[in-house]
N, C-alpha and C. Protein backbone atom coordinates (compact mmCIF):
# COMPACT_ATOMS: atom_id res chain seq x y z
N UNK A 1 73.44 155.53 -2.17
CA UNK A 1 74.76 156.12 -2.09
C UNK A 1 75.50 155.45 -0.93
N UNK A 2 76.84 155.08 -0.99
CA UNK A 2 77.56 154.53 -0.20
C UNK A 2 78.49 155.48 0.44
N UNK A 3 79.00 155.35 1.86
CA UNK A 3 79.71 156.24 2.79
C UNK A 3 80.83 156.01 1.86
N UNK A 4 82.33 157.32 1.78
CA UNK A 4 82.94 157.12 0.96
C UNK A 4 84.27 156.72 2.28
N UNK A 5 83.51 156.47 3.57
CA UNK A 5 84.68 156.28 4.49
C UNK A 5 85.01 154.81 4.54
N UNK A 6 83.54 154.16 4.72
CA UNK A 6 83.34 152.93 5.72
C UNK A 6 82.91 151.89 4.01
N UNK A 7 82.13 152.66 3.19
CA UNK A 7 81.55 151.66 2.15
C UNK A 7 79.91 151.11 2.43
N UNK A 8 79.63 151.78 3.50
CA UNK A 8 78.10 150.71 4.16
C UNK A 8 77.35 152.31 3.67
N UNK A 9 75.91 151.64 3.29
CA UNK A 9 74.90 152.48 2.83
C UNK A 9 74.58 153.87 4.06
N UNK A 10 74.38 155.31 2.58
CA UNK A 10 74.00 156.26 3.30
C UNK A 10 72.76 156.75 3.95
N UNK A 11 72.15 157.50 4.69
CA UNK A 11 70.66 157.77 4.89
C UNK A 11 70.58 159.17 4.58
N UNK A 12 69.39 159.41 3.56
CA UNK A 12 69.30 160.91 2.87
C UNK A 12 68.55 161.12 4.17
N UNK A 13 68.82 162.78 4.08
CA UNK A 13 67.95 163.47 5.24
C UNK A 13 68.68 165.36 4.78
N UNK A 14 68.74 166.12 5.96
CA UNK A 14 68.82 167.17 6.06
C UNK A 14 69.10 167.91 7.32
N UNK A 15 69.96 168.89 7.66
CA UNK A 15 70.75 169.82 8.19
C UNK A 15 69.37 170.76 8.56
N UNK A 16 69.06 171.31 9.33
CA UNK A 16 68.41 172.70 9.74
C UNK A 16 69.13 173.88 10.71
N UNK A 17 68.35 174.75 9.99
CA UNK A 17 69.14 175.70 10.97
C UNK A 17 67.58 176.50 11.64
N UNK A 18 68.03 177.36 12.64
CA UNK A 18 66.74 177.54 13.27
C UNK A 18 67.34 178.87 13.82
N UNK A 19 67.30 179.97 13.28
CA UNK A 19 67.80 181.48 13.12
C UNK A 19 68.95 181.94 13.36
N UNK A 20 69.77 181.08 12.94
CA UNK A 20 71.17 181.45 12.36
C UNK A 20 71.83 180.57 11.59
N UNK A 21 72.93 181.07 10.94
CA UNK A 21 73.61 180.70 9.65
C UNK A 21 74.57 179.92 9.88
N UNK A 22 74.54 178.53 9.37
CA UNK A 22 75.63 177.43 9.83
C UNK A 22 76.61 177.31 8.63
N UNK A 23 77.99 177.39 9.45
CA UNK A 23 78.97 177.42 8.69
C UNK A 23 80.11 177.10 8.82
N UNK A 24 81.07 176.90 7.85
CA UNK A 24 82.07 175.97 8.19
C UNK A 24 83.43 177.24 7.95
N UNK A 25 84.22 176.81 9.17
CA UNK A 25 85.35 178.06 9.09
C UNK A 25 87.15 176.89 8.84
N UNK A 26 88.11 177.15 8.42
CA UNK A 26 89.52 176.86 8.96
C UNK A 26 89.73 176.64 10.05
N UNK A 27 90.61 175.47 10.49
CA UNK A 27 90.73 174.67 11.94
C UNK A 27 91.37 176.17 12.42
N UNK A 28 92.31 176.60 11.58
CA UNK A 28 93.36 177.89 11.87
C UNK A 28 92.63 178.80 12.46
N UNK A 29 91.45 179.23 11.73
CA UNK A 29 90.88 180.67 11.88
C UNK A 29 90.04 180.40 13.43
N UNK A 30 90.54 181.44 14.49
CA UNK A 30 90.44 181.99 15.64
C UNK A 30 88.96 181.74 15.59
N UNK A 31 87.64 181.46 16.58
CA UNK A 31 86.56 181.83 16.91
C UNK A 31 85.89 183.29 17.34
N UNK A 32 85.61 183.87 17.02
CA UNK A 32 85.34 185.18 17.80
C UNK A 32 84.90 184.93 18.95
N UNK A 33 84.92 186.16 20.61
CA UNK A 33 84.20 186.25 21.51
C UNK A 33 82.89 186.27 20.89
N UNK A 34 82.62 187.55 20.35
CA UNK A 34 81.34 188.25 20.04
C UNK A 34 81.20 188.26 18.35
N UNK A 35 80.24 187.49 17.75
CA UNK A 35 79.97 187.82 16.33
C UNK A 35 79.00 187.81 16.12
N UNK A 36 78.13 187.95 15.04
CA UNK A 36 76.89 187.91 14.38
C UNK A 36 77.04 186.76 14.49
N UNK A 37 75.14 185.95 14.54
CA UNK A 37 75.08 184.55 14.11
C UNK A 37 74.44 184.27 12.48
N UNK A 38 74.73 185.70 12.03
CA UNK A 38 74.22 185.77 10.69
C UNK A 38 74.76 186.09 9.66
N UNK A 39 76.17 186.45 10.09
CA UNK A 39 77.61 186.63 9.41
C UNK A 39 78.22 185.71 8.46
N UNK A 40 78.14 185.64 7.12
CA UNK A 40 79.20 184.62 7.04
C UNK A 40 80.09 185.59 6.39
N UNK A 41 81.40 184.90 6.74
CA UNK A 41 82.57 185.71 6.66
C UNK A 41 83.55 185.94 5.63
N UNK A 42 84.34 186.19 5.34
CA UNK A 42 85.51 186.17 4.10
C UNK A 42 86.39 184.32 4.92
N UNK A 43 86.45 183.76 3.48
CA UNK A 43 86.91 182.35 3.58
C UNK A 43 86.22 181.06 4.52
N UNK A 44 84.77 181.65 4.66
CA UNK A 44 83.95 180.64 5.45
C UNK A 44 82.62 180.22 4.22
N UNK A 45 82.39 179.11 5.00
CA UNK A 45 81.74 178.01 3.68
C UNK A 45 80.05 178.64 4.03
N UNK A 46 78.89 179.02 3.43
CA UNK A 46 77.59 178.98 4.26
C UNK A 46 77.54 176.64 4.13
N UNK A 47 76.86 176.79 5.03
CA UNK A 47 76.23 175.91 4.50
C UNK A 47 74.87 175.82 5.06
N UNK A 48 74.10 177.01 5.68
CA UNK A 48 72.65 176.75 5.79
C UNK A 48 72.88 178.57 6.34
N UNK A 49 71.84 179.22 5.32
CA UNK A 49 71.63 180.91 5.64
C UNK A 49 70.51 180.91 6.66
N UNK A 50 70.28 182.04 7.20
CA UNK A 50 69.64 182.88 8.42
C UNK A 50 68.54 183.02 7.69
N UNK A 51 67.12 182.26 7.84
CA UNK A 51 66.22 182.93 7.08
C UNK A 51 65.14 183.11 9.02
N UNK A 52 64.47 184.22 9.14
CA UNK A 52 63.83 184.42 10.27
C UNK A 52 62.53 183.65 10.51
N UNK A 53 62.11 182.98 9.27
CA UNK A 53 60.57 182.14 9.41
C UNK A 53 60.98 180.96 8.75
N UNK A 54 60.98 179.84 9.81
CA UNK A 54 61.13 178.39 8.73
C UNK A 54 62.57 178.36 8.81
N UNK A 55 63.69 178.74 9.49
CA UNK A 55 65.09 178.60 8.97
C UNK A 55 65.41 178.07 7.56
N UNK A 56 66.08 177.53 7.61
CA UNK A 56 66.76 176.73 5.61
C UNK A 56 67.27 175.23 6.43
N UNK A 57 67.64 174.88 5.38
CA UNK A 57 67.71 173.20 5.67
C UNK A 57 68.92 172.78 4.08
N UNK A 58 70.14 172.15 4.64
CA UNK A 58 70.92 171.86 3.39
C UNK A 58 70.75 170.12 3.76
N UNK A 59 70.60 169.97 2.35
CA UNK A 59 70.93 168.27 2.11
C UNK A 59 71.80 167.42 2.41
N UNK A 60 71.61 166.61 2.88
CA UNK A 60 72.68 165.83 3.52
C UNK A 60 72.61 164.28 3.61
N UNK A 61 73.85 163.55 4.13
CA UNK A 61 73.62 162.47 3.90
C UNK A 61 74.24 161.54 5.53
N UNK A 62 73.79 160.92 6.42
CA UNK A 62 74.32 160.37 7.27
C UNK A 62 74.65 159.36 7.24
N UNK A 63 75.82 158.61 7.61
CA UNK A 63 76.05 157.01 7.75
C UNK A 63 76.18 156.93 9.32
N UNK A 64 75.50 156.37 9.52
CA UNK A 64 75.25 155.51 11.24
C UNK A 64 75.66 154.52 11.67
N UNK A 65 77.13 153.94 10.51
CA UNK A 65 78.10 153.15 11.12
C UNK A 65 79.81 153.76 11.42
N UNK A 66 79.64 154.72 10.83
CA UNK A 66 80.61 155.55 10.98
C UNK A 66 80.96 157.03 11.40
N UNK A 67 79.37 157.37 11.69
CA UNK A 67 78.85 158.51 12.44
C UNK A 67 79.80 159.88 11.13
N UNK A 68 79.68 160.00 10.12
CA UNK A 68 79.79 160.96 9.34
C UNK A 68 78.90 161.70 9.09
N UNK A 69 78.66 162.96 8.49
CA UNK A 69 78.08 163.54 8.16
C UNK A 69 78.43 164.22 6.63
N UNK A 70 77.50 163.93 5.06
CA UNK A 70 77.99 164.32 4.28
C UNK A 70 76.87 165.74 3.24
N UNK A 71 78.45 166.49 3.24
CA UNK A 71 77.03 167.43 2.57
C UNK A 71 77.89 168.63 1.45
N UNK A 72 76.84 168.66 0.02
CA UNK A 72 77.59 169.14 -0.62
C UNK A 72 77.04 170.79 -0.21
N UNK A 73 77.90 171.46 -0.21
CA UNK A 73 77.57 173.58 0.35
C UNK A 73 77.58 173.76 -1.17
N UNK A 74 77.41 173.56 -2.46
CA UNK A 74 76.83 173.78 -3.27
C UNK A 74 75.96 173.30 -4.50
């Protein structure tokens, strides 16, 4: 698979999470002080859930000439 930025080859690998839920919010939408790290919210993407043993891990793809990170959340 080729970077769809740069054109130079991707490297398969994977995202972990390690007891909380990684996720993608709107540049717009405010950060909270105080939230759950296990929350995902109304109009936020999961892209790796809260599991308490072993976290989860989403698929992904890196290019290391253009320092991207690619990953489909479904």
């Amino acid at each position: 698979m080729l970077c769809p930025y740069c054109q130079q080859p991707l490297l398969k690998g994977h995202i972990q999470t390690r007891g909380e839920a990684i996720k993608w919010l709107r540049e717009e939408k405010e950060k909270p002080i105080i939230e759950s790290r296990w929350k995902i919210g109304e109009g936020e993407i999961a892209l790796g859930h809260y599991r308490f043993i072993g976290g989860d891990d989403v698929e992904a793809y890196c290019c290391p000439a253009c320092h991207k990170i690619i990953i489909d959340y479904k």
